[in-house]
Structures are given as structure tokens and as C-alpha cells.
PDB file of N, CA and C in Angstrom:
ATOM      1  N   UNK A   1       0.842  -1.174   0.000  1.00  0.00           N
ATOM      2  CA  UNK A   1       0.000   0.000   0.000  1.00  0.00           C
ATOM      3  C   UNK A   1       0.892   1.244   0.000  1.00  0.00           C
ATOM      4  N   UNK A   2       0.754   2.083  -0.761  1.00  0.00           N
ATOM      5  CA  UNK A   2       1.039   3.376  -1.060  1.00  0.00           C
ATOM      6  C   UNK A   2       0.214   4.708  -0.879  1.00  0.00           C
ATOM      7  N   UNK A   3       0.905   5.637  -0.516  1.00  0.00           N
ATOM      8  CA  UNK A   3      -0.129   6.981  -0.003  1.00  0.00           C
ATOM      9  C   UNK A   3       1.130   8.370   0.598  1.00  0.00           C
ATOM     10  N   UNK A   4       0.662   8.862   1.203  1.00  0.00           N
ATOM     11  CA  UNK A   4       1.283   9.845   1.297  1.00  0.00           C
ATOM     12  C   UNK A   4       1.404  10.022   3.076  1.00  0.00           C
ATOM     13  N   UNK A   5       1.339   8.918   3.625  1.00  0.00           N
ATOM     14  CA  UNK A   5       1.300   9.009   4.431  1.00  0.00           C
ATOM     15  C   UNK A   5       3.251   8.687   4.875  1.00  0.00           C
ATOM     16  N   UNK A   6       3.508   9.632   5.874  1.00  0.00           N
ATOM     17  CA  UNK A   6       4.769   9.653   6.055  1.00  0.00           C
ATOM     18  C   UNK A   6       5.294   9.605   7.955  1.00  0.00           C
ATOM     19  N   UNK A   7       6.005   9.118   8.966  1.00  0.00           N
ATOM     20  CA  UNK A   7       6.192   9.673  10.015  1.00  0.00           C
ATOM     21  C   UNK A   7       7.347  10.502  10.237  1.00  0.00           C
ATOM     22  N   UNK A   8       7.867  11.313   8.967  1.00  0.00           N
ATOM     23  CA  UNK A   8       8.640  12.327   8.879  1.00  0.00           C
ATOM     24  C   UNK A   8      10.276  11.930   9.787  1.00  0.00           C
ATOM     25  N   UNK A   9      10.366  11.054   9.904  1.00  0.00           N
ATOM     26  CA  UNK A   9      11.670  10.682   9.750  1.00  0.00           C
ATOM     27  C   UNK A   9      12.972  11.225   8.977  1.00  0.00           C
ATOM     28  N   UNK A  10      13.781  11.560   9.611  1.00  0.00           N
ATOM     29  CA  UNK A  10      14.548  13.299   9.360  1.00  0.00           C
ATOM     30  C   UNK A  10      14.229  14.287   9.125  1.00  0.00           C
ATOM     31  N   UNK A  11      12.639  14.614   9.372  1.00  0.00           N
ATOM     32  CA  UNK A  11      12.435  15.847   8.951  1.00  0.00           C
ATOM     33  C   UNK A  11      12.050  16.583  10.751  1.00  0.00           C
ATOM     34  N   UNK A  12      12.260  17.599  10.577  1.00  0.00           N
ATOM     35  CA  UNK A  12      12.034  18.116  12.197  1.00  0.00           C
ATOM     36  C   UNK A  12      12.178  19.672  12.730  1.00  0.00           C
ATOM     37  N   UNK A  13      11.563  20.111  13.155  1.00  0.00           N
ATOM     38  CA  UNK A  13      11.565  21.449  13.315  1.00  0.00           C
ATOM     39  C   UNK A  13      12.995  21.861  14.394  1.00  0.00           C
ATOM     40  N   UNK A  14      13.180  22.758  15.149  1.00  0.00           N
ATOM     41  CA  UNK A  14      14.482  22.798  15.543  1.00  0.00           C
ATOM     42  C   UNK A  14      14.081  23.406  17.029  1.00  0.00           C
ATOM     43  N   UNK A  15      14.737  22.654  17.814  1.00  0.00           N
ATOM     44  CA  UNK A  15      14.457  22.304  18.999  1.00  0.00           C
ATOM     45  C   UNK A  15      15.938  23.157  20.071  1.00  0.00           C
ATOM     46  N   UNK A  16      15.589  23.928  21.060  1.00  0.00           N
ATOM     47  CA  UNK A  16      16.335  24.219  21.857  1.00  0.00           C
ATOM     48  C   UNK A  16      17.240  22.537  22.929  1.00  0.00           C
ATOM     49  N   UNK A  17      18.313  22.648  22.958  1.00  0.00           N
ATOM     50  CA  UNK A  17      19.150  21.639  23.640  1.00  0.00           C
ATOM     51  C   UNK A  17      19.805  22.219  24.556  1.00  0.00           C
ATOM     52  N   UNK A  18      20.547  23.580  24.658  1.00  0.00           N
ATOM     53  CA  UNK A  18      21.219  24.412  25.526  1.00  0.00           C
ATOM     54  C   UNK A  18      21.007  25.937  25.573  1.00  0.00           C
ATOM     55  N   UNK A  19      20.142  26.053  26.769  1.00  0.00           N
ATOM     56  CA  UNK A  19      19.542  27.754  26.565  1.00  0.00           C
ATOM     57  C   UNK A  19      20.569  28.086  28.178  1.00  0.00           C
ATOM     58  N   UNK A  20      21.402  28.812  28.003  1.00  0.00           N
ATOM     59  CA  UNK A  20      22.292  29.605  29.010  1.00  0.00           C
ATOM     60  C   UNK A  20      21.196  31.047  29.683  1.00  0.00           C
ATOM     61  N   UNK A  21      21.458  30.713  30.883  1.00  0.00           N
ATOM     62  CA  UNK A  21      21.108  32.066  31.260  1.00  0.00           C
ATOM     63  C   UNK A  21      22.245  33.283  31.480  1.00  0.00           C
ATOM     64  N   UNK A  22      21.307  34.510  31.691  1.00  0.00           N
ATOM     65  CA  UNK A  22      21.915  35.628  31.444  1.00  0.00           C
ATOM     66  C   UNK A  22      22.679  35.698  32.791  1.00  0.00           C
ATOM     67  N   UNK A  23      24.061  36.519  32.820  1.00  0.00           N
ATOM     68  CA  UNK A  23      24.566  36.708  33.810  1.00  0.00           C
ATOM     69  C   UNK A  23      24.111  38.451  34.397  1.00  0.00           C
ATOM     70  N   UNK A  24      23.154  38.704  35.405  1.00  0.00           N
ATOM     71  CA  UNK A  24      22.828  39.892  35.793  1.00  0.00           C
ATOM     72  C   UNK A  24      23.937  40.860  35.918  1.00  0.00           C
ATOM     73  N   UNK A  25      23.168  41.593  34.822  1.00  0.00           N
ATOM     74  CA  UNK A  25      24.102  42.712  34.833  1.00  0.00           C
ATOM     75  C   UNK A  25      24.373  43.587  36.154  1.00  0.00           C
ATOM     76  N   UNK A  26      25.573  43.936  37.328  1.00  0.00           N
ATOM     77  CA  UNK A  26      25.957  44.364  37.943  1.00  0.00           C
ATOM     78  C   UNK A  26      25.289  45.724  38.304  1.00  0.00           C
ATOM     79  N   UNK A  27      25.223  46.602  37.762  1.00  0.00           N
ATOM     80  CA  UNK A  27      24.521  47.869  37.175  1.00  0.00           C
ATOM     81  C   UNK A  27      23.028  47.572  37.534  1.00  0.00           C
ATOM     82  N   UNK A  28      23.019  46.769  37.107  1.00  0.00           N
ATOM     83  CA  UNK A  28      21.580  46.433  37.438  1.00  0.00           C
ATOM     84  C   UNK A  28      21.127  46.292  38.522  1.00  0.00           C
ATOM     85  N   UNK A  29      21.620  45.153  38.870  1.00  0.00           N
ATOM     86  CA  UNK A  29      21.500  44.251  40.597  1.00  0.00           C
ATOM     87  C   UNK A  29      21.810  45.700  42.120  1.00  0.00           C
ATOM     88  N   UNK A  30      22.802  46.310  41.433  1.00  0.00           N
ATOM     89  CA  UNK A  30      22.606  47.528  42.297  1.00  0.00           C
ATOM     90  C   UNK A  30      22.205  48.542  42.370  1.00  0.00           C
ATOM     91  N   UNK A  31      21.620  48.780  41.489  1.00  0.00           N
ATOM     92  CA  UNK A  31      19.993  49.800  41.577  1.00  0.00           C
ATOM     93  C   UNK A  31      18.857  49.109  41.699  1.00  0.00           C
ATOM     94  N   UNK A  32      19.180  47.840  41.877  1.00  0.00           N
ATOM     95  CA  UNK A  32      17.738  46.737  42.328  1.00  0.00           C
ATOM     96  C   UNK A  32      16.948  46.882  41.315  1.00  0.00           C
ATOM     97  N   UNK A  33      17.270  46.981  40.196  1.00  0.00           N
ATOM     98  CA  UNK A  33      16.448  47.405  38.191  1.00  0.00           C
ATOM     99  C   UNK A  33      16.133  45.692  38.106  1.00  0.00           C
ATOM    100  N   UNK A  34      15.029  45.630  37.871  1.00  0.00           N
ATOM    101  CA  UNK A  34      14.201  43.989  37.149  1.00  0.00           C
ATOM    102  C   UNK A  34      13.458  44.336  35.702  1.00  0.00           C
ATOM    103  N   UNK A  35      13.656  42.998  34.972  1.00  0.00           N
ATOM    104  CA  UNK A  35      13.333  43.547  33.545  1.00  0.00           C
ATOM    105  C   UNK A  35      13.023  42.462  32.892  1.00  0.00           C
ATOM    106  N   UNK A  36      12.986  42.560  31.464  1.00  0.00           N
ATOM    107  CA  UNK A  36      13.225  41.324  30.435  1.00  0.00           C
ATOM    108  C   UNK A  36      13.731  42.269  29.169  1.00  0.00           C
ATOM    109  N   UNK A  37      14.319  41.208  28.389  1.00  0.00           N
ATOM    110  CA  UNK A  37      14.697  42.036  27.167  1.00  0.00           C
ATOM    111  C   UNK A  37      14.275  40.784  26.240  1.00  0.00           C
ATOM    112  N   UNK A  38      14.185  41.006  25.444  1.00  0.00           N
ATOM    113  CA  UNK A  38      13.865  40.086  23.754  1.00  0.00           C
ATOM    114  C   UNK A  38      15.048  40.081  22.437  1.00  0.00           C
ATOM    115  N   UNK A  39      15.516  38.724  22.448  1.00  0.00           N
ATOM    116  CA  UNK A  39      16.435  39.161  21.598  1.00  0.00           C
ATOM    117  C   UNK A  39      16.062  38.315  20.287  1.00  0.00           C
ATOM    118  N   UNK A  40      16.498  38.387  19.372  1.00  0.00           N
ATOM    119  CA  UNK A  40      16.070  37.892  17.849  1.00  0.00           C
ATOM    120  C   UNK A  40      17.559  37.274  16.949  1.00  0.00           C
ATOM    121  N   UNK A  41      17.412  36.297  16.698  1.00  0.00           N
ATOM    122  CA  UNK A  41      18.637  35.868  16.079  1.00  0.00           C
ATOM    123  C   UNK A  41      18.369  34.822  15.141  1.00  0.00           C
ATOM    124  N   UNK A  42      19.104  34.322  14.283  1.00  0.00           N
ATOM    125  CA  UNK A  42      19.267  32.747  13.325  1.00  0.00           C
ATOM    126  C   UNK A  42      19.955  31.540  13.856  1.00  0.00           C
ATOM    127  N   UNK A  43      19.150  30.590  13.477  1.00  0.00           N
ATOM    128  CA  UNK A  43      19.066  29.157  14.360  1.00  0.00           C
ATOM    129  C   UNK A  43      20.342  28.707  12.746  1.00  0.00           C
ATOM    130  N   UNK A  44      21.532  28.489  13.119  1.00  0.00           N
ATOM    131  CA  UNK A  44      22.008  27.966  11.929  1.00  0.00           C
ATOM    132  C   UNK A  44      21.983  26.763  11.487  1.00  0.00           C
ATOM    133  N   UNK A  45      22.505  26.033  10.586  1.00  0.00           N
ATOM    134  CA  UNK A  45      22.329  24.755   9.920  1.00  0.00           C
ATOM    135  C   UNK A  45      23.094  23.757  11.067  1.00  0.00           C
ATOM    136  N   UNK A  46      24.187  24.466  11.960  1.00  0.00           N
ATOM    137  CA  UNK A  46      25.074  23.710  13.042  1.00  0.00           C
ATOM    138  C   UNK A  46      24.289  23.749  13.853  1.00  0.00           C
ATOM    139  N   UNK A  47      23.366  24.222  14.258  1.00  0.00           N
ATOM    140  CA  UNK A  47      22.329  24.397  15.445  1.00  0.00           C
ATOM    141  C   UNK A  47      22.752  25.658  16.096  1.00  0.00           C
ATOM    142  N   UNK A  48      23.775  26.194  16.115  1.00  0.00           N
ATOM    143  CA  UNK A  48      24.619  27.413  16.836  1.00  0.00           C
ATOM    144  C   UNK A  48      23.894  29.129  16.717  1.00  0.00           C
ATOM    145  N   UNK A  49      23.374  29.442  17.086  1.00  0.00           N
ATOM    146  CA  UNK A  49      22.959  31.104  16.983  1.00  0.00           C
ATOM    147  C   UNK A  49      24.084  32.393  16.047  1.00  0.00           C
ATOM    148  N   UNK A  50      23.660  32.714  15.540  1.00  0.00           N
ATOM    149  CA  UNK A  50      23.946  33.886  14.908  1.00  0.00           C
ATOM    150  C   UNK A  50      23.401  35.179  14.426  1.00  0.00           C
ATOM    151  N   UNK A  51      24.142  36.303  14.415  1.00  0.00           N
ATOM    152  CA  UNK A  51      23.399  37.161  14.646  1.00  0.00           C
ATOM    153  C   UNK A  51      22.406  37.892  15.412  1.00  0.00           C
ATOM    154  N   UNK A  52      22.759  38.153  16.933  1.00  0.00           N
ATOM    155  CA  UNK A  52      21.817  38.483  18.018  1.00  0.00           C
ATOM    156  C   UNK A  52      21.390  39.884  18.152  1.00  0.00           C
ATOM    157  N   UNK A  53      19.945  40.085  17.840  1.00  0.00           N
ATOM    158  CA  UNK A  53      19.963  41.398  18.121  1.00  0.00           C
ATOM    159  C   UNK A  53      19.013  41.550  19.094  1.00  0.00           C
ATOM    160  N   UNK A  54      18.896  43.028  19.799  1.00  0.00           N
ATOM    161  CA  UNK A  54      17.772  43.196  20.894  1.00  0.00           C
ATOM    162  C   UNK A  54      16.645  44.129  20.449  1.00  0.00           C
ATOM    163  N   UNK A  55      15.238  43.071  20.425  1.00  0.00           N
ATOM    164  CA  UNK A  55      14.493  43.789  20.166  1.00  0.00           C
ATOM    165  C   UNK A  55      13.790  45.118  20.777  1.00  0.00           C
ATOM    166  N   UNK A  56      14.351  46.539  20.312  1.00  0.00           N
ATOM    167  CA  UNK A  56      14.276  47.208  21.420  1.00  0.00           C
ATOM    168  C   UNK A  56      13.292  48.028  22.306  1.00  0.00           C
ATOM    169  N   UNK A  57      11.969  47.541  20.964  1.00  0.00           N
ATOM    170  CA  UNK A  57      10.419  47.935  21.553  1.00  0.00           C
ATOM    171  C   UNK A  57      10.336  46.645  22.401  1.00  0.00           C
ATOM    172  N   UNK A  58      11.189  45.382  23.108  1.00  0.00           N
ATOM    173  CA  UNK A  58      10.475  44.572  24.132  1.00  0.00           C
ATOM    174  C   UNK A  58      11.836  44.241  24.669  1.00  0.00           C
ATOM    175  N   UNK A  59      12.382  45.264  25.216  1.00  0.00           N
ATOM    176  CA  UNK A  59      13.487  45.529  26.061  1.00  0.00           C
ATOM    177  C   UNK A  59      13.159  46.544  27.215  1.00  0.00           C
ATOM    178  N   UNK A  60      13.508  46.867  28.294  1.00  0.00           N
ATOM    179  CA  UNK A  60      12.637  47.434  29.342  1.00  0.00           C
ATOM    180  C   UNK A  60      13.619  48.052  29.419  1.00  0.00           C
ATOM    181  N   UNK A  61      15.168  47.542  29.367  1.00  0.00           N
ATOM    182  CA  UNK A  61      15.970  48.814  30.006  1.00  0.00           C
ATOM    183  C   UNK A  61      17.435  48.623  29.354  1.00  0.00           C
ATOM    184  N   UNK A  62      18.154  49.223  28.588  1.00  0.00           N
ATOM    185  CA  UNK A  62      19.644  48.995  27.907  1.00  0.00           C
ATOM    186  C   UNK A  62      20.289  48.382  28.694  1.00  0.00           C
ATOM    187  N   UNK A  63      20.736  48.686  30.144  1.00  0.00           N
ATOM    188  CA  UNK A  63      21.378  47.606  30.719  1.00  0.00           C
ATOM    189  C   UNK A  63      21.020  46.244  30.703  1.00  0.00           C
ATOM    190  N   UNK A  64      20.315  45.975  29.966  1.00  0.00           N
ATOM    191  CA  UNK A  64      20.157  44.321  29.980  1.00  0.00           C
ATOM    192  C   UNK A  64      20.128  43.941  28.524  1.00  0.00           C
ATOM    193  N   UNK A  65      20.866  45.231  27.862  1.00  0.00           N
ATOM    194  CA  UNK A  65      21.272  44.485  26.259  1.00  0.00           C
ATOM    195  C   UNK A  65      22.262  43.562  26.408  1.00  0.00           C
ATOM    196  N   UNK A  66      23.341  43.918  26.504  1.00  0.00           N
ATOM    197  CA  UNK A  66      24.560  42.817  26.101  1.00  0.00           C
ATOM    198  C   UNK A  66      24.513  41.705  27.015  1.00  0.00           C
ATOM    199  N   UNK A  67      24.019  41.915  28.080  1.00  0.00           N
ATOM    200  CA  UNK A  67      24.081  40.094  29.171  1.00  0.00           C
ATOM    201  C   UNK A  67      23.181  39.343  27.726  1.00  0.00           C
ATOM    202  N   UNK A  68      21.892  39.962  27.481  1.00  0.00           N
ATOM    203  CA  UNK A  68      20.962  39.178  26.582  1.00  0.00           C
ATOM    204  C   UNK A  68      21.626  38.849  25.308  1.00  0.00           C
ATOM    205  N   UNK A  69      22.055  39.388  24.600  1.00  0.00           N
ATOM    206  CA  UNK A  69      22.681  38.888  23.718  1.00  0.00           C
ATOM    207  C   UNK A  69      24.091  38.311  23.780  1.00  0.00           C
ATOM    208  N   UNK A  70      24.531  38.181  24.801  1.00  0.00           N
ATOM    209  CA  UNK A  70      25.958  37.235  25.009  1.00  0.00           C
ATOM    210  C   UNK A  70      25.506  36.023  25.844  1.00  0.00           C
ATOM    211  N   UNK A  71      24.254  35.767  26.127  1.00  0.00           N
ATOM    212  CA  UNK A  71      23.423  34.841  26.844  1.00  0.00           C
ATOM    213  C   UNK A  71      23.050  33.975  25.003  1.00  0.00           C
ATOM    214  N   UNK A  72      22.457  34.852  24.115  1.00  0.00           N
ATOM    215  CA  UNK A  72      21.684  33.982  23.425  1.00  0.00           C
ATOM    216  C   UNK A  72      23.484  33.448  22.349  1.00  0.00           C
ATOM    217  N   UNK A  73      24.159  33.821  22.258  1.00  0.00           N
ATOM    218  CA  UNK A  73      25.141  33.541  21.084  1.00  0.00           C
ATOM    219  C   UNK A  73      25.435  32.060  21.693  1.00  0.00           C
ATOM    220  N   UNK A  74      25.184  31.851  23.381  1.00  0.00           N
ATOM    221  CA  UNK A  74      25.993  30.415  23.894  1.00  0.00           C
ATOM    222  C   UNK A  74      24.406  29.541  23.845  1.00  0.00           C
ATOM    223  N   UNK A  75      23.518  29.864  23.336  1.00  0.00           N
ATOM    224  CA  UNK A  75      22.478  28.880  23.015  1.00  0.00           C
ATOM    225  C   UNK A  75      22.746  27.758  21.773  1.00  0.00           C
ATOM    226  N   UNK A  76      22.072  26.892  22.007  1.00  0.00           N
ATOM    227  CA  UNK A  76      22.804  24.941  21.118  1.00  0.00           C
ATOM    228  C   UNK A  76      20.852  25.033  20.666  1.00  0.00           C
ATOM    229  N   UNK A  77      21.071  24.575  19.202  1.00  0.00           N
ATOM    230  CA  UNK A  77      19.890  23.856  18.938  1.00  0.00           C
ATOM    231  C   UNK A  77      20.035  22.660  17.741  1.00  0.00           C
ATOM    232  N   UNK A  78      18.725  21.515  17.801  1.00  0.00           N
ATOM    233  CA  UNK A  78      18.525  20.716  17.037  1.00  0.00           C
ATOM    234  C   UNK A  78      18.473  21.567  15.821  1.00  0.00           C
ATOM    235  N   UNK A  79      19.459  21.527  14.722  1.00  0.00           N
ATOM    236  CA  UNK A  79      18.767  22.791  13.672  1.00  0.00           C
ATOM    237  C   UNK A  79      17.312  21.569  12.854  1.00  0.00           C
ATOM    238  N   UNK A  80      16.801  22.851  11.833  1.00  0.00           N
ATOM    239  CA  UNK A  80      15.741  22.476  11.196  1.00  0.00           C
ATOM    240  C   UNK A  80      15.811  21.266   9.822  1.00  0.00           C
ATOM    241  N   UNK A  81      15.521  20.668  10.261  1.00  0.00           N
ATOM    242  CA  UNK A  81      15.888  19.510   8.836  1.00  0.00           C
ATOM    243  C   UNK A  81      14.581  19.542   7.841  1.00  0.00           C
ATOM    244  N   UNK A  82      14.693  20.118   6.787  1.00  0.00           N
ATOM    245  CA  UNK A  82      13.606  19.818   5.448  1.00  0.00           C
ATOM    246  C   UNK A  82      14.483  19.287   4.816  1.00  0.00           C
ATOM    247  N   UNK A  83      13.263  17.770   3.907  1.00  0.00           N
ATOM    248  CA  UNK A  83      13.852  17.193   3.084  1.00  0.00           C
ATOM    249  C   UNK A  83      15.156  16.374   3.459  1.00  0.00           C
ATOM    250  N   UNK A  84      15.554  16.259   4.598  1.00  0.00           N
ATOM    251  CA  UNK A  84      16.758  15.670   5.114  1.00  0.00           C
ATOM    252  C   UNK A  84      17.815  16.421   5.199  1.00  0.00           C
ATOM    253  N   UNK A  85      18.007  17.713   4.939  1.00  0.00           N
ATOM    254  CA  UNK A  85      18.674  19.379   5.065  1.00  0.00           C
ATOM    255  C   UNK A  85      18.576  19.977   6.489  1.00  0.00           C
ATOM    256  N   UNK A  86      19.659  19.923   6.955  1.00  0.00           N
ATOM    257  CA  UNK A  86      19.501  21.250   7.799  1.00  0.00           C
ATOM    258  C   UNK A  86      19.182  22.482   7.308  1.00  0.00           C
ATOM    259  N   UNK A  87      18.775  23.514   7.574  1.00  0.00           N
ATOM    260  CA  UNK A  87      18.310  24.625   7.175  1.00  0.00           C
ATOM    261  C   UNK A  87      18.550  25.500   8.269  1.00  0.00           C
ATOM    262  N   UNK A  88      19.032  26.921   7.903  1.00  0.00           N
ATOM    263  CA  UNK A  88      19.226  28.224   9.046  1.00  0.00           C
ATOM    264  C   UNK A  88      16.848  28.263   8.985  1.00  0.00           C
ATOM    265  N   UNK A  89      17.076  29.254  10.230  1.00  0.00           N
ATOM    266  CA  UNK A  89      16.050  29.634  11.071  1.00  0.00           C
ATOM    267  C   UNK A  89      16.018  31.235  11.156  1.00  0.00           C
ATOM    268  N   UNK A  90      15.850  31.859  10.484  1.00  0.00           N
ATOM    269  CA  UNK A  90      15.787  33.618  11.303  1.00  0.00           C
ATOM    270  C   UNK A  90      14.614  33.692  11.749  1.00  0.00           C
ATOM    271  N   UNK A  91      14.746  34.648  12.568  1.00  0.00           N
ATOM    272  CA  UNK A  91      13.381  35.160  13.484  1.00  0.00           C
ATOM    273  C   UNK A  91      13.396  34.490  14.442  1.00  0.00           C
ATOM    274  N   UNK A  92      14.244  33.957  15.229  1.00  0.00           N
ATOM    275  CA  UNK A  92      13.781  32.906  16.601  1.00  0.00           C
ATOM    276  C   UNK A  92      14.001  34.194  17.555  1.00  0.00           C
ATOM    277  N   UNK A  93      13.213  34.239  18.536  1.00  0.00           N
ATOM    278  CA  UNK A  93      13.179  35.093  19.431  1.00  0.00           C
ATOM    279  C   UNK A  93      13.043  34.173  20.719  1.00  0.00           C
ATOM    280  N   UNK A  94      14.042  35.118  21.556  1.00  0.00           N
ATOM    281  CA  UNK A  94      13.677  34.263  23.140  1.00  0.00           C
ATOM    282  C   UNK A  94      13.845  35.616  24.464  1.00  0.00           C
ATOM    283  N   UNK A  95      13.132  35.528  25.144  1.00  0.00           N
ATOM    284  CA  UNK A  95      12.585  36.556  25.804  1.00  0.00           C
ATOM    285  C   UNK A  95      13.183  36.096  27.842  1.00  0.00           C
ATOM    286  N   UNK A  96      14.346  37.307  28.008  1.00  0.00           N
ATOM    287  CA  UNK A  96      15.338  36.894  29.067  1.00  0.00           C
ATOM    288  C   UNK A  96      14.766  37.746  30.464  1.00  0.00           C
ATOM    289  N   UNK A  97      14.336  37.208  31.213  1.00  0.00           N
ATOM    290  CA  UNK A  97      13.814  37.610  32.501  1.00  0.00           C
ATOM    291  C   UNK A  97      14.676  37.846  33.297  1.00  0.00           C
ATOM    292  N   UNK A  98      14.837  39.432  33.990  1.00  0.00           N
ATOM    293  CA  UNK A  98      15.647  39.433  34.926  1.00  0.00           C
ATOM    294  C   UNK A  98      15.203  39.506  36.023  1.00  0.00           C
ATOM    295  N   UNK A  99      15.005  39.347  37.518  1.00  0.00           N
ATOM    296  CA  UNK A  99      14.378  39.448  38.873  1.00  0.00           C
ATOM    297  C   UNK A  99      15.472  39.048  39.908  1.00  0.00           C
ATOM    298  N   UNK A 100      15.631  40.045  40.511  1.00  0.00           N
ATOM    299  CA  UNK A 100      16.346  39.419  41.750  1.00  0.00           C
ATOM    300  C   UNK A 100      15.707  38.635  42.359  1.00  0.00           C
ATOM    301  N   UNK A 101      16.390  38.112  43.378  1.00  0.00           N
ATOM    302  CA  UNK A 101      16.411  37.155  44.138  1.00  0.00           C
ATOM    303  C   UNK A 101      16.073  37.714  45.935  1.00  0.00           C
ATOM    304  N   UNK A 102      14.617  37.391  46.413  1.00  0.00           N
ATOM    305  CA  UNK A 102      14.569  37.810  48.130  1.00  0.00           C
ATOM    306  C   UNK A 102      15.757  37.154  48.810  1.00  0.00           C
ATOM    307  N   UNK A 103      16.788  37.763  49.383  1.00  0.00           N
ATOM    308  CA  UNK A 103      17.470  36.894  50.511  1.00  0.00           C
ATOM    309  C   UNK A 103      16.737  36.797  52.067  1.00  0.00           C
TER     310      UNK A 103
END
């Protein structure tokens, strides 16, 4: 029997494996500043991030640009396989929460 029926075997959308968190920016932590920032980058064919930028209408405060984007460059992913191809990804966005901590 023949059809089009498939269970997509190498094919697969691209999956986070290593998401690093941000190291609080200093500056921050001592003006007691809490936030999130949004950053936007390409999922490459290695799975590896490239190109990080901060989206800056869903960024709350500049001090939490560069932790966010030196947070997303050490992110690992399954990249995207069509057709049995890895394939780059632009537009992945991931959205970095900052909050201190009550002691």
C-alpha cells in the first residue's frame, strides 16, 4: 500500500538543547532594576545562533542588552531539517527575565 502518508523521519523542526542564562548585569543588581529584554537571532544549519539582536520595543531597560545577547550567542539547537537538510532559522526570538532574588 502506497499513499502519502509519512512519520517524517529526518524531517524536524528545531528544537532548543542548551539555553544559558543571562549573567545579571551588575549595574543592574545595584539599583535593584528587574526587567526582560527580547532578543532575535538565526538558528544555523550547526544548530549554533547567529546574529543576536535586541528587540528594542520589548526591552525594558539597555542595561540588559549585552548580558541578553551574550546569553543567546551560547544557546545549542537541534537545527531544522527539510527534506533531510539542515536549514538556518531567522526570526527565533527568546525573551530573558531578569528578577532578583529575596534573601
Amino acid at each position: 500500500m502506497t499513499g502519502g502518508f509519512s512519520l517524517g523521519v529526518g524531517e524536524g523542526d528545531y528544537l532548543p538543547i542548551v539555553k544559558v542564562a543571562p549573567i545579571y548585569p551588575s549595574r543592574a543588581s545595584a539599583r535593584g532594576l528587574e526587567g526582560f529584554c527580547v532578543v532575535e537571532y538565526t538558528v544555523t544549519k550547526l544548530g549554533t545562533t547567529k546574529d543576536p539582536v535586541v528587540v528594542e520595543s520589548q526591552c525594558t531597560s539597555s542595561v540588559f542588552h549585552r548580558a541578553s545577547v551574550s546569553a543567546a550567542l551560547k544557546f545549542k539547537y537541534k537545527p531544522r531539517i527539510l527534506d533531510g537538510q539542515a536549514v538556518e532559522v531567522s526570526g527565533v526570538q527568546n525573551k530573558f527575565t531578569y528578577e532578583l532574588l529575596d534573601d
